[in-house]
Protein backbone atom coordinates (compact mmCIF):
# COMPACT_ATOMS: atom_id res chain seq x y z
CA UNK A 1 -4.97 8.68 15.52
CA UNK A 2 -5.84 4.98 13.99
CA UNK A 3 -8.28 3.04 16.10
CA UNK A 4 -7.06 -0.12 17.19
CA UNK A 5 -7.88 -3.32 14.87
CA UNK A 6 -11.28 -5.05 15.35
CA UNK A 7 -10.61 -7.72 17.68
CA UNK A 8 -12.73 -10.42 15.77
CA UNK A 9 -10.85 -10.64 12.73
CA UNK A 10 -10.27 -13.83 11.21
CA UNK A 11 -6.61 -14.28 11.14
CA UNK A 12 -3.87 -15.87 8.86
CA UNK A 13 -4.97 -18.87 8.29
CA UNK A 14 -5.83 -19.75 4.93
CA UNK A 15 -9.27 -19.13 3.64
CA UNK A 16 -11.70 -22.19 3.11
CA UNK A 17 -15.37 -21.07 1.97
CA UNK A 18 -18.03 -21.85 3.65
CA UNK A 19 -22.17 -21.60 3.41
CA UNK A 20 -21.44 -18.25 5.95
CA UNK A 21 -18.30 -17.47 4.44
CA UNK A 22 -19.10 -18.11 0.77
CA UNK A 23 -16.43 -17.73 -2.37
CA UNK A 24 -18.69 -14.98 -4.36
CA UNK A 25 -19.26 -12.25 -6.56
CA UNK A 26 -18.17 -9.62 -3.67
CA UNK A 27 -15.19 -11.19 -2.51
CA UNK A 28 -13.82 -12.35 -5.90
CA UNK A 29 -14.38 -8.04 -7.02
CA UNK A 30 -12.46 -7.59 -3.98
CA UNK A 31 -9.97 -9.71 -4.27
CA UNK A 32 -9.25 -8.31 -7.96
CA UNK A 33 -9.95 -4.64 -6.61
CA UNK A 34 -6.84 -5.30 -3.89
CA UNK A 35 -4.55 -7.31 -6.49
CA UNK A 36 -4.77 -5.13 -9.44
CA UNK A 37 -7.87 -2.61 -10.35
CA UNK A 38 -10.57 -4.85 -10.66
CA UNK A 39 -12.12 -6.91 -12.94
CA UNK A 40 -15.25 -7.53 -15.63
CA UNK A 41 -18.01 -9.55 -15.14
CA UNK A 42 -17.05 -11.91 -17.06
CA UNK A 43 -13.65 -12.75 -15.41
CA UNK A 44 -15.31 -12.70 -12.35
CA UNK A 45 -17.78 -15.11 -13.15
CA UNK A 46 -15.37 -17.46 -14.60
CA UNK A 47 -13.32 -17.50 -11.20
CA UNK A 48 -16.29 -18.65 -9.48
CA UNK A 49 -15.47 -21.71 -10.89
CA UNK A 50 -11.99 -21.70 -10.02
CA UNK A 51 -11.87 -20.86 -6.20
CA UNK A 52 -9.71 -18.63 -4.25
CA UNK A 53 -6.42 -20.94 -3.85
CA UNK A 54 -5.73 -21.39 -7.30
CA UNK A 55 -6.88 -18.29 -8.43
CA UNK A 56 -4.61 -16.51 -6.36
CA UNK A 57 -1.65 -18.76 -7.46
CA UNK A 58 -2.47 -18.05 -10.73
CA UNK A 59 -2.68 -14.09 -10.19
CA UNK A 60 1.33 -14.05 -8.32
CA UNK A 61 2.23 -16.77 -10.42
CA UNK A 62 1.59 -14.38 -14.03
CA UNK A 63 2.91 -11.29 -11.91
CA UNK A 64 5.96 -13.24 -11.11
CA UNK A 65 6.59 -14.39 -14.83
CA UNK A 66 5.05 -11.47 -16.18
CA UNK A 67 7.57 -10.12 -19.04
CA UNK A 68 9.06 -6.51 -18.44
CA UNK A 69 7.84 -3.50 -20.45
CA UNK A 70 10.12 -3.52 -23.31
CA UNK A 71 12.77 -0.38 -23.08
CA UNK A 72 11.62 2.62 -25.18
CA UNK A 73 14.24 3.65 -28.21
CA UNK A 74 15.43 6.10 -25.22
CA UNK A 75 15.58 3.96 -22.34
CA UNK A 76 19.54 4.33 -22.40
CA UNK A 77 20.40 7.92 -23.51
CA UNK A 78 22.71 10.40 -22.38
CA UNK A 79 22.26 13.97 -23.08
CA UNK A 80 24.49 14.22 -26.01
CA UNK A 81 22.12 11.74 -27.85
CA UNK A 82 19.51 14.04 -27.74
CA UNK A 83 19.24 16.25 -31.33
CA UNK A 84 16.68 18.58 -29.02
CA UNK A 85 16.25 17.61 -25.29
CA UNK A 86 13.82 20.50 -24.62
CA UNK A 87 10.94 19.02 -27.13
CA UNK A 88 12.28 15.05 -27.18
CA UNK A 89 12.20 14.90 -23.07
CA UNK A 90 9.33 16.45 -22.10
CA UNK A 91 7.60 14.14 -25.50
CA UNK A 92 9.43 10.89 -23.65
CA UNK A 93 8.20 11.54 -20.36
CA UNK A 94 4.83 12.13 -21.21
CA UNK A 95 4.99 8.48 -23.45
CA UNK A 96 6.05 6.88 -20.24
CA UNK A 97 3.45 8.70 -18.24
CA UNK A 98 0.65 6.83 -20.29
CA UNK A 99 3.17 3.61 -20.52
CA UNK A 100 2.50 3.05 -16.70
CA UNK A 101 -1.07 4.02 -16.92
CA UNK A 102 -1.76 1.38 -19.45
CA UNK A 103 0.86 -1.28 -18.07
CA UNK A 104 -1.61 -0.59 -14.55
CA UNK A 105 -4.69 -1.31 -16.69
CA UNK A 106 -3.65 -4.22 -18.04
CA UNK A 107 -1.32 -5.79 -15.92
CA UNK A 108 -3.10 -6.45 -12.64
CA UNK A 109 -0.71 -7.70 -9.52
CA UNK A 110 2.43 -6.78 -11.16
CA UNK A 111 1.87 -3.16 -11.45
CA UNK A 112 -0.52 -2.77 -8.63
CA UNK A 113 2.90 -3.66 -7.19
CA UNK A 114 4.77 -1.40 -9.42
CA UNK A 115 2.37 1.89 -8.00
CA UNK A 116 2.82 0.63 -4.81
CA UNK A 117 7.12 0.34 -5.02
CA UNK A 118 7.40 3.84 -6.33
CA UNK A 119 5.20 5.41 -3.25
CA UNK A 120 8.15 3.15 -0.94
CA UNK A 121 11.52 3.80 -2.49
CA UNK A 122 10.26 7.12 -3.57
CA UNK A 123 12.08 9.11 -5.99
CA UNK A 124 10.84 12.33 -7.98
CA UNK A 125 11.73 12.72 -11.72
CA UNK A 126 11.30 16.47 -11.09
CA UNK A 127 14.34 16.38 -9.48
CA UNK A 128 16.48 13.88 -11.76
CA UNK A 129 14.82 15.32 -14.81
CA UNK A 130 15.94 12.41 -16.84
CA UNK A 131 13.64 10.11 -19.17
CA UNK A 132 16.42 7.51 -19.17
CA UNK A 133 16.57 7.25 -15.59
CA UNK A 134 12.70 7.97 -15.49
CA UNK A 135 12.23 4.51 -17.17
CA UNK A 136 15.45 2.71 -15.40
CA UNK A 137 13.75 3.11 -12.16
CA UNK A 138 10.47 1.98 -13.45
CA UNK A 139 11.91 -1.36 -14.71
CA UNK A 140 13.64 -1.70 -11.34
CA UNK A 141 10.41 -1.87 -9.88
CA UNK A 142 8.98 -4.40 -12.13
CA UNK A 143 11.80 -6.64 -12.48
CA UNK A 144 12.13 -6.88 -8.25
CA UNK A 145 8.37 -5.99 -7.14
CA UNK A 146 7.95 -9.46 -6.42
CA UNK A 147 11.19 -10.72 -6.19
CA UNK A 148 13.77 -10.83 -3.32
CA UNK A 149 14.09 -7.88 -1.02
CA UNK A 150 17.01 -7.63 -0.14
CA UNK A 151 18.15 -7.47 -3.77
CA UNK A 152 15.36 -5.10 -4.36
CA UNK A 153 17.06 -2.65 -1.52
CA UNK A 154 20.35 -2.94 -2.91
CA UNK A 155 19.62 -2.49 -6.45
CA UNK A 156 17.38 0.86 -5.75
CA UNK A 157 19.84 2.21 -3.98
CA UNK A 158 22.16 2.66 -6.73
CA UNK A 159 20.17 3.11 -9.60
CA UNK A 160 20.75 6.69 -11.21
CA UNK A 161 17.21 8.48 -10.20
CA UNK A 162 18.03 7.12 -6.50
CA UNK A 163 21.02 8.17 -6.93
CA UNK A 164 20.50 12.32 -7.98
CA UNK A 165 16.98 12.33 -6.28
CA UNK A 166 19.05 11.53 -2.81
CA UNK A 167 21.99 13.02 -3.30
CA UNK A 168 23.97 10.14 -3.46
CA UNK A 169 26.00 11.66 -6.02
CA UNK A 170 27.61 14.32 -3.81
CA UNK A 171 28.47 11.27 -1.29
CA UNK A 172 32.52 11.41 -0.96
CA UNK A 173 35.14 10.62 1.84
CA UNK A 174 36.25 13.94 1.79
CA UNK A 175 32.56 15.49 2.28
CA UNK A 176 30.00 12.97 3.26
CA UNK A 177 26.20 13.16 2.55
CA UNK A 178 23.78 11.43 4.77
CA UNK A 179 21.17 11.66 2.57
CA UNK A 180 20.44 8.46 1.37
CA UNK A 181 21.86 6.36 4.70
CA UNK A 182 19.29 8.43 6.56
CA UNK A 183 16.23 7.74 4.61
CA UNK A 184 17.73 3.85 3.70
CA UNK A 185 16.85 3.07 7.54
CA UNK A 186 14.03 5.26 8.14
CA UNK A 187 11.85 5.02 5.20
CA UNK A 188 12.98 2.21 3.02
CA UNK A 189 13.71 -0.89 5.50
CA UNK A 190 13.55 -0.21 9.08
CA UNK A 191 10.94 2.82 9.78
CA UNK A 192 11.71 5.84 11.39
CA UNK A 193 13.65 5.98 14.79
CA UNK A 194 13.70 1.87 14.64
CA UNK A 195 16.42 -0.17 15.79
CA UNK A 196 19.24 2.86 14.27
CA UNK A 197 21.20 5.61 15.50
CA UNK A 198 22.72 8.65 14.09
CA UNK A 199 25.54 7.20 14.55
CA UNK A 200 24.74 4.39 12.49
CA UNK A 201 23.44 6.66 9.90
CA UNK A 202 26.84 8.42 10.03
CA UNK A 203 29.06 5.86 9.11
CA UNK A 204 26.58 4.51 6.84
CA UNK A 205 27.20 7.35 4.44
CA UNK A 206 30.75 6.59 4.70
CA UNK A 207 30.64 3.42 3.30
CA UNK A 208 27.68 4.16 0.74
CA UNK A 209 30.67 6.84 -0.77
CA UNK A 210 32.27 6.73 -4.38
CA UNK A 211 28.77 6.06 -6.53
CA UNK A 212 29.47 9.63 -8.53
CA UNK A 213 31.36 9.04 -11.33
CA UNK A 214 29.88 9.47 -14.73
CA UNK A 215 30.47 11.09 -17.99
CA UNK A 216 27.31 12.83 -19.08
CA UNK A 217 24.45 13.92 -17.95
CA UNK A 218 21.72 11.49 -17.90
CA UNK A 219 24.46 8.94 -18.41
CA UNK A 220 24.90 5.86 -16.16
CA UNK A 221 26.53 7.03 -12.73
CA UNK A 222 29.32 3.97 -11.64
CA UNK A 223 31.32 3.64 -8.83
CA UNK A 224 34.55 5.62 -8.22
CA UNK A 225 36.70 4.28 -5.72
CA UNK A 226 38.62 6.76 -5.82
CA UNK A 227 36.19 8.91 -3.78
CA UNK A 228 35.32 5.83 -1.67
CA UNK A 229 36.03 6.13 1.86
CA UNK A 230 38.61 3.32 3.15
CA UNK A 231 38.36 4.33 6.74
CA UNK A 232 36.74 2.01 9.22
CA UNK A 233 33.02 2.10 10.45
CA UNK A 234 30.86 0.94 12.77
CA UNK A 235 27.37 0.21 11.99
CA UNK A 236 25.02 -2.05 13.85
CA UNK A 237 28.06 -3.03 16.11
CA UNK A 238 29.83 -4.09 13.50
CA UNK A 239 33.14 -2.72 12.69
CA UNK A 240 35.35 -3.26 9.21
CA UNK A 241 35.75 -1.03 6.17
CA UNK A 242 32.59 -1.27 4.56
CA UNK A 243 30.97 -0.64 1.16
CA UNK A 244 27.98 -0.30 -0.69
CA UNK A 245 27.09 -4.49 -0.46
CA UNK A 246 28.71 -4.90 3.36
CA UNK A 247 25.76 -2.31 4.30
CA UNK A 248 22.87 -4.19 3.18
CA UNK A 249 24.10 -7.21 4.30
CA UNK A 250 25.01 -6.28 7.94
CA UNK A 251 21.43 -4.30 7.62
CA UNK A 252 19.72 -7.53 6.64
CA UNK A 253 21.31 -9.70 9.12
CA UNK A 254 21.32 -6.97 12.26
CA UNK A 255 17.74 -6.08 11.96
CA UNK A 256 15.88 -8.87 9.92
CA UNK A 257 12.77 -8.98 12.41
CA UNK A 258 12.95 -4.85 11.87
CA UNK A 259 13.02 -5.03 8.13
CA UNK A 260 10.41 -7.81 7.99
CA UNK A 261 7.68 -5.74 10.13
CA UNK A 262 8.30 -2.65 8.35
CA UNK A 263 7.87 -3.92 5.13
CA UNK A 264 4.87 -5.96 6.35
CA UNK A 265 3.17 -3.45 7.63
CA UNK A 266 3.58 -1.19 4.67
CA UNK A 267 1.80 -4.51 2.35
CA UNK A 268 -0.78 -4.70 5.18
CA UNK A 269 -2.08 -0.61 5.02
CA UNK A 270 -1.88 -0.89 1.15
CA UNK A 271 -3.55 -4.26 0.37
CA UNK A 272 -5.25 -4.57 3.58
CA UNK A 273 -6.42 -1.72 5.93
CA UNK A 274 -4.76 1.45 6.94
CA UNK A 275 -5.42 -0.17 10.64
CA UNK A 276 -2.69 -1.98 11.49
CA UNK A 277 -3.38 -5.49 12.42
CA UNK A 278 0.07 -6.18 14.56
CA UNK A 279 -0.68 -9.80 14.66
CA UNK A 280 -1.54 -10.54 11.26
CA UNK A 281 2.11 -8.22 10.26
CA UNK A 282 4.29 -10.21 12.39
CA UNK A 283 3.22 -13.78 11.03
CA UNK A 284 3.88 -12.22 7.43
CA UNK A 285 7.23 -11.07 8.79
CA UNK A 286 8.04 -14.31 10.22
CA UNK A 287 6.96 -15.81 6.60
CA UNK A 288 9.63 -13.07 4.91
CA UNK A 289 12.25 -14.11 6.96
CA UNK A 290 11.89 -17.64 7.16
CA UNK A 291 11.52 -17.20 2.90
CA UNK A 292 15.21 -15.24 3.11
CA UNK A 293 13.05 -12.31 2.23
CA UNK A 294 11.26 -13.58 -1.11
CA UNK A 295 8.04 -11.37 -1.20
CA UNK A 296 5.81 -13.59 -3.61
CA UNK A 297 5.35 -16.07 -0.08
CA UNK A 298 4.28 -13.17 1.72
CA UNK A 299 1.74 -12.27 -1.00
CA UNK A 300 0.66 -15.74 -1.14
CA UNK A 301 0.06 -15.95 1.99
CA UNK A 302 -2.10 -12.63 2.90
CA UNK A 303 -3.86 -12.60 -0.16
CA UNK A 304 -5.16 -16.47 0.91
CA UNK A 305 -5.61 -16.07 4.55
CA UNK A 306 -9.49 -15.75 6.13
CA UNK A 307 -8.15 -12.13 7.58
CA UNK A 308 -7.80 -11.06 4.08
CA UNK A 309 -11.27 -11.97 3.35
CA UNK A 310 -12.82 -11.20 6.37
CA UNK A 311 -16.41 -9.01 5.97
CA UNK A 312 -14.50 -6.28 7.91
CA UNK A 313 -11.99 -5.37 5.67
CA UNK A 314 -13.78 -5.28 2.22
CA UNK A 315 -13.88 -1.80 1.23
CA UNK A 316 -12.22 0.12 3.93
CA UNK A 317 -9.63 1.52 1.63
CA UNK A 318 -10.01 4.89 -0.14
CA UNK A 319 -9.12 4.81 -3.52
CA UNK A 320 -6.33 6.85 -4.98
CA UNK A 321 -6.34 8.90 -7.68
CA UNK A 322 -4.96 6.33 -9.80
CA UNK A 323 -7.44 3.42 -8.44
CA UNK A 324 -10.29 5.47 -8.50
CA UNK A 325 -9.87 6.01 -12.51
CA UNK A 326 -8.05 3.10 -13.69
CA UNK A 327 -10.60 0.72 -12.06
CA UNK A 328 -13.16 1.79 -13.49
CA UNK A 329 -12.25 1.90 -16.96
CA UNK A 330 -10.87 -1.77 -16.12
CA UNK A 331 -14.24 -2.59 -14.78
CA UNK A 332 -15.83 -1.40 -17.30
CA UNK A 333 -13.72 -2.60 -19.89
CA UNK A 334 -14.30 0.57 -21.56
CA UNK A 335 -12.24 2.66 -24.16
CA UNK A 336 -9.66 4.59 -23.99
CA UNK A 337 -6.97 6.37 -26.07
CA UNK A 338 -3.61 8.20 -25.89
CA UNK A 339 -5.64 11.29 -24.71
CA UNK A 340 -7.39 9.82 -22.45
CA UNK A 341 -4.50 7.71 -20.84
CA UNK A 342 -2.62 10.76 -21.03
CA UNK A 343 -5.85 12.28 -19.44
CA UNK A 344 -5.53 10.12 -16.65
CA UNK A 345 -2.26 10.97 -15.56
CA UNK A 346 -2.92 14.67 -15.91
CA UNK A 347 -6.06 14.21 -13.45
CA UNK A 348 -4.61 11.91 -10.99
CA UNK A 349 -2.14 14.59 -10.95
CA UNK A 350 -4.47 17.29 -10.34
CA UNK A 351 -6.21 14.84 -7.13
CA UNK A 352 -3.21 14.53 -5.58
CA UNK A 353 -1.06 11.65 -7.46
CA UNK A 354 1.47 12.51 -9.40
CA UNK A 355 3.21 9.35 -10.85
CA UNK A 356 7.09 9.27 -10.63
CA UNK A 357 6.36 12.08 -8.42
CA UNK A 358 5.28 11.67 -4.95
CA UNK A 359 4.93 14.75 -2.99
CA UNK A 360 8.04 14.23 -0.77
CA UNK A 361 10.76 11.23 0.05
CA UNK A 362 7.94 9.68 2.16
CA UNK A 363 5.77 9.34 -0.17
CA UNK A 364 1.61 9.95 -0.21
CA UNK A 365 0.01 9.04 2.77
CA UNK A 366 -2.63 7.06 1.22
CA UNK A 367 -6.42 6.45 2.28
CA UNK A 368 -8.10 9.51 4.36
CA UNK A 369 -4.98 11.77 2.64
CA UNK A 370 -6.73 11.55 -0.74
CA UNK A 371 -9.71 13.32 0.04
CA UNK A 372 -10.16 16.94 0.99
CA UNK A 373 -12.88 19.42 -0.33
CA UNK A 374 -11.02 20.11 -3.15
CA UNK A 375 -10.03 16.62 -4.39
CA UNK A 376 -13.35 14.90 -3.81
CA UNK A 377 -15.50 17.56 -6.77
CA UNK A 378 -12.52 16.79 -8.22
CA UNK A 379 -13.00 12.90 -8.57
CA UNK A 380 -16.60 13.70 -9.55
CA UNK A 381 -15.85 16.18 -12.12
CA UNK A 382 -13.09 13.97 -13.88
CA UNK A 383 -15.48 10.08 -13.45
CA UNK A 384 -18.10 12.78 -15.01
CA UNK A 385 -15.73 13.74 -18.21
CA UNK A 386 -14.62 10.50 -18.75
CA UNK A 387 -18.43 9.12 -18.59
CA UNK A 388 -19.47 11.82 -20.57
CA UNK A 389 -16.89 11.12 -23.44
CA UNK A 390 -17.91 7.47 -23.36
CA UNK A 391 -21.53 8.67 -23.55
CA UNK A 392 -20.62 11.16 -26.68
CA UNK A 393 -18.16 8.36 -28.09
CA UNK A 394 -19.36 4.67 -27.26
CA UNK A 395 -22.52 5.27 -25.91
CA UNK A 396 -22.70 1.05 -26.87
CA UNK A 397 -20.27 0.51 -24.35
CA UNK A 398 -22.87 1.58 -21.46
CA UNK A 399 -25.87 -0.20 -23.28
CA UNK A 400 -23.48 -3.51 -23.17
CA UNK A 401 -21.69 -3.07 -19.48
CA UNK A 402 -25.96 -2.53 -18.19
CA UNK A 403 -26.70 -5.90 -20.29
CA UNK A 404 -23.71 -7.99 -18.94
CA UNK A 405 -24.27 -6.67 -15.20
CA UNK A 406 -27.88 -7.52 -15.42
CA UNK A 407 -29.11 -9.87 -18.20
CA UNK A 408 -32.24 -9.12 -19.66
CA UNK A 409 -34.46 -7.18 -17.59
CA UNK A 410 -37.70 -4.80 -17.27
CA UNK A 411 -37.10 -3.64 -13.99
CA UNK A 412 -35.16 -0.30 -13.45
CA UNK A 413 -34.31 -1.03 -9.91
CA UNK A 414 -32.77 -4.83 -10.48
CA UNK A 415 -30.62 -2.64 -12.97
CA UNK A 416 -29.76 0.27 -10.75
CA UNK A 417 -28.79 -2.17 -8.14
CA UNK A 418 -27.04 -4.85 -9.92
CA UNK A 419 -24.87 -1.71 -11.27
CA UNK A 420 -23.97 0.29 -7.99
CA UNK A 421 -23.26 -2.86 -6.52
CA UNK A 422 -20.88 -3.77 -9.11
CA UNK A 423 -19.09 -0.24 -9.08
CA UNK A 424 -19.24 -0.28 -5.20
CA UNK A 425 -17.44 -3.17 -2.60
CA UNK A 426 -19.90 -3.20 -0.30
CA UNK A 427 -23.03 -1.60 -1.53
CA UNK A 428 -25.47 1.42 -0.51
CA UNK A 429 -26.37 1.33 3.66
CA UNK A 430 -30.06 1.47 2.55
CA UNK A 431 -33.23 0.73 0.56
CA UNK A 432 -33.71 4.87 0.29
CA UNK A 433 -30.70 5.02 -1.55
CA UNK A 434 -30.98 2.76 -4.43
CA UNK A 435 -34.70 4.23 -4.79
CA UNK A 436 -33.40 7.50 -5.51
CA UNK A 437 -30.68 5.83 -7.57
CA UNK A 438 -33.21 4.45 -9.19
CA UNK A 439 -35.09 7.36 -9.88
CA UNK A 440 -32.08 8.87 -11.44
CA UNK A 441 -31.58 5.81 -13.68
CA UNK A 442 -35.40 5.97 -14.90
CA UNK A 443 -34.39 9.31 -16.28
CA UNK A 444 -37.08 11.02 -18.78
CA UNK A 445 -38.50 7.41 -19.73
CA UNK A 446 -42.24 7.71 -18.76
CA UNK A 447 -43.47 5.94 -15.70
CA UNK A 448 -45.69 4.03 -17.69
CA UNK A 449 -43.19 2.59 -19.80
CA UNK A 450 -41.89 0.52 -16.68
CA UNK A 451 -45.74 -0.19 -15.15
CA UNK A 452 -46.01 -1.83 -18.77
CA UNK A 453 -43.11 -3.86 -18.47
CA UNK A 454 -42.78 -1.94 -22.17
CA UNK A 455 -39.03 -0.54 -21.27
CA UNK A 456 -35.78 -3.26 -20.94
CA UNK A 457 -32.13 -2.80 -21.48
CA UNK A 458 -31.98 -2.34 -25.66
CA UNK A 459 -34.07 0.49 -25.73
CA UNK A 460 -32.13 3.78 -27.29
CA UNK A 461 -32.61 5.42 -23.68
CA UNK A 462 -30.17 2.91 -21.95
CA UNK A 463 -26.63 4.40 -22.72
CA UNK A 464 -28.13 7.65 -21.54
CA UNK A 465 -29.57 6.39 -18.42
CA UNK A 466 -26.65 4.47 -17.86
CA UNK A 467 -24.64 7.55 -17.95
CA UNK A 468 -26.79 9.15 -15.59
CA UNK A 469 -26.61 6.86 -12.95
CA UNK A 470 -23.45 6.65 -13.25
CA UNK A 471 -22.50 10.25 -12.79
CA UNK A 472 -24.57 9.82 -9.97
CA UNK A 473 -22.94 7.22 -8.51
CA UNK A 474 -19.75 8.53 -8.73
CA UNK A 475 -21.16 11.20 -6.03
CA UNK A 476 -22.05 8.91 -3.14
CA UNK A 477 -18.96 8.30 -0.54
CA UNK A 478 -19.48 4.15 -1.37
CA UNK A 479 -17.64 4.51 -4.84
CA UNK A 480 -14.60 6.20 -3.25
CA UNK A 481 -13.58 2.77 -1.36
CA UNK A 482 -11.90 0.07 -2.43
């Protein structure tokens, strides 16, 4: 069971620093940690100089104009345009897979958003099985991540992987399926057992009958009214004979406050805290509502509020899979390449986050979910492969990140600290363990070396010691949050 909130949060007004509230280093990496997967020193430095308002402007403003990843020669085909679906689909989906990886590296807010749409109107491409509708549902969630809601909802709901993943398909008058109408309240706007009945759900799937027509597999799936039910329902006391666009307009208009704290509260636990701050959720709600359900105001207006930067709530978010690796190769700025995006997919896979796959229709339950015995040597084994290939491949890379962290230094321990705290939101607890951090980071260098003030950051050693520390650090609980 969640504790309740702290009660001394700041709340939702909008953040002003202050000499005991100060715009710096730790809340910018935050802020850029919670937006997208963090950022370099040197784009944090620069937005010292720019302050939190604008720079969070800025940061919606490009996710809202941000361009759409261009379709893929594929994005459209049926089965029959295949020459050999069994090698071409499994090639597709795999391009795609490190697509999204790479669109997440580089694209900050919008496909933080992205990441966090697919774990809410869940689908699984292991049951659809098609590339085409693989990447249809992708751009779905980048062309309405920040958009309107209530367009968002309606367009998801009949878009093809929604469509097979849910059963949709098999949705007639003669043999209703409540698949979709079930999980349309209790997962996707309303929450479960919120302001619905079976009942409701019931005639629900009556009017969401007749999207099942199609002529291939893998083709586009249209409406058929044929197998449209033309009898009257009831639904949220209102009675008429209803379709696809009557139910998410009586939805939107019956239960707005409903919608608006679900949804809320789902931006809260992933931006936020997974402890629900009911105060802080229902001024955001009344800010979706009162913006006809936009989402960008809502953004705007958590992302700038004092709660958002409040002490209490930097790093108290376990990473995901995804987080966890993407950040710091962002951070980093490091390399990569089609193995090693393709890498990244496979491991966040094997920790427990499968893109385009979430392990049911609810999706992954985030924060304390991630990490078990298993998936925690996990995360260290796959931070230590990845630093180890950077080690064997651009061991300059490690040299440079310990020179732009630090500047020019001869003392191990400034280094060792000025690195964990960059990797880390809020730190180590104590002095003991950035001495034996530091220890690690001194590696075979002799002792005198650094009594001398003879050893700095472009000796040969560095990369290695970098690495070291590193691998370290990717051991300690403090690199897991976010």
């Amino acid at each position: 069971m969640l504790a309740p909130p702290p009660c001394d949060l700041d709340g939702i007004a909008q953040y002003v620093p202050t000499a005991n509230k100060p715009w710096n280093e730790q809340r910018i990496q935050h802020l850029y940690r919670r937006m997208g997967f963090g950022a370099d020193k040197a784009t944090i430095q620069s937005a010292l100089s720019i302050g939190p308002d604008v720079l969070i402007d800025q940061l919606i403003d490009e996710a809202v104009n941000m361009p759409l990843t261009p379709a893929p020669a594929w994005g459209n085909w049926a089965l029959s345009d295949y020459a050999n679906v069994e090698v071409e689909g499994p090639q597709q989906v795999l391009d795609w897979y490190v697509q999204f990886i790479q669109d997440m590296r580089d694209n900050g807010l919008r496909d933080k958003l992205t990441l966090f749409w697919s774990n809410h109107f869940v689908t699984q491409l292991d049951v659809y099985k098609c590339p085409s509708y693989m990447f249809q549902y992708y751009n779905l969630l980048q062309q309405h991540g920040t958009g309107n809601f209530r367009d968002f909802a309606h367009a998801v709901g009949i878009s093809p992987a929604m469509i097979v993943f849910l059963n949709s398909y098999q949705n007639t008058a003669a043999s209703p399926n409540e698949n979709y109408a079930r999980e349309l309240y209790e997962l996707f706007t309303l929450g479960v057992n919120n302001g619905y009945t079976q009942n409701d759900i019931v005639e629900t799937a009556k009017a969401l009958t007749g999207w099942n027509g199609f002529t291939d597999i893998c083709a586009p799936i249209t409406f058929s009214d044929a197998t449209h039910s033309h009898e009257s329902k009831t639904i949220f006391g209102q009675t008429g004979d209803w379709g696809y666009d009557d139910v998410i307009a009586i939805l939107f208009a019956q239960r707005s406050t409903e919608v608006a704290r679900f949804i809320c509260g789902k931006l809260y636990a992933f931006f936020v805290s997974p402890v629900p701050d009911p105060n802080i959720i229902d001024q955001l709600a009344t800010t979706f509502i009162n913006s006809d359900f936009e989402i960008a105001p809502v953004l705007r207006q958590l992302f700038k509020s004092e709660h958002f930067f409040d002490q209490d709530v930097i790093g108290v978010r376990i990473k995901s899979p995804m987080e966890m690796l993407i950040s710091f190769i962002r951070q980093g700025q490091f390399s990569t390449t089609q193995e090693i995006l393709g890498g990244t997919q496979y491991f966040g896979a094997l920790l427990g986050q499968q893109i385009f796959d979430p392990v049911d229709v609810a999706g992954w339950q985030e924060n304390h979910e991630w990490i078990n015995t298993s998936t925690i040597t996990g995360r260290w084994l796959v931070t230590g492969y990845y630093a180890g290939w950077l080690y064997q491949n651009h061991p300059e890379e490690l040299g440079a990140l310990a020179l732009a962290l630090v500047g020019p230094t001869t003392d191990p321990a400034l280094a060792t600290r000025r690195i964990i705290d960059f990797f880390t939101p809020r730190g180590l607890v104590t002095d003991a363990e950035y001495d034996q951090a530091t220890q690690v980071f001194k590696w075979e260098v002799p002792q005198n070396y650094y009594d001398l003030n003879a050893w700095n950051l472009d000796w040969s050693t560095v990369p290695a010691q970098v690495y070291f520390l590193l691998i370290h650090l990717s051991h300690m609980p403090e690199f897991q949050l976010a």
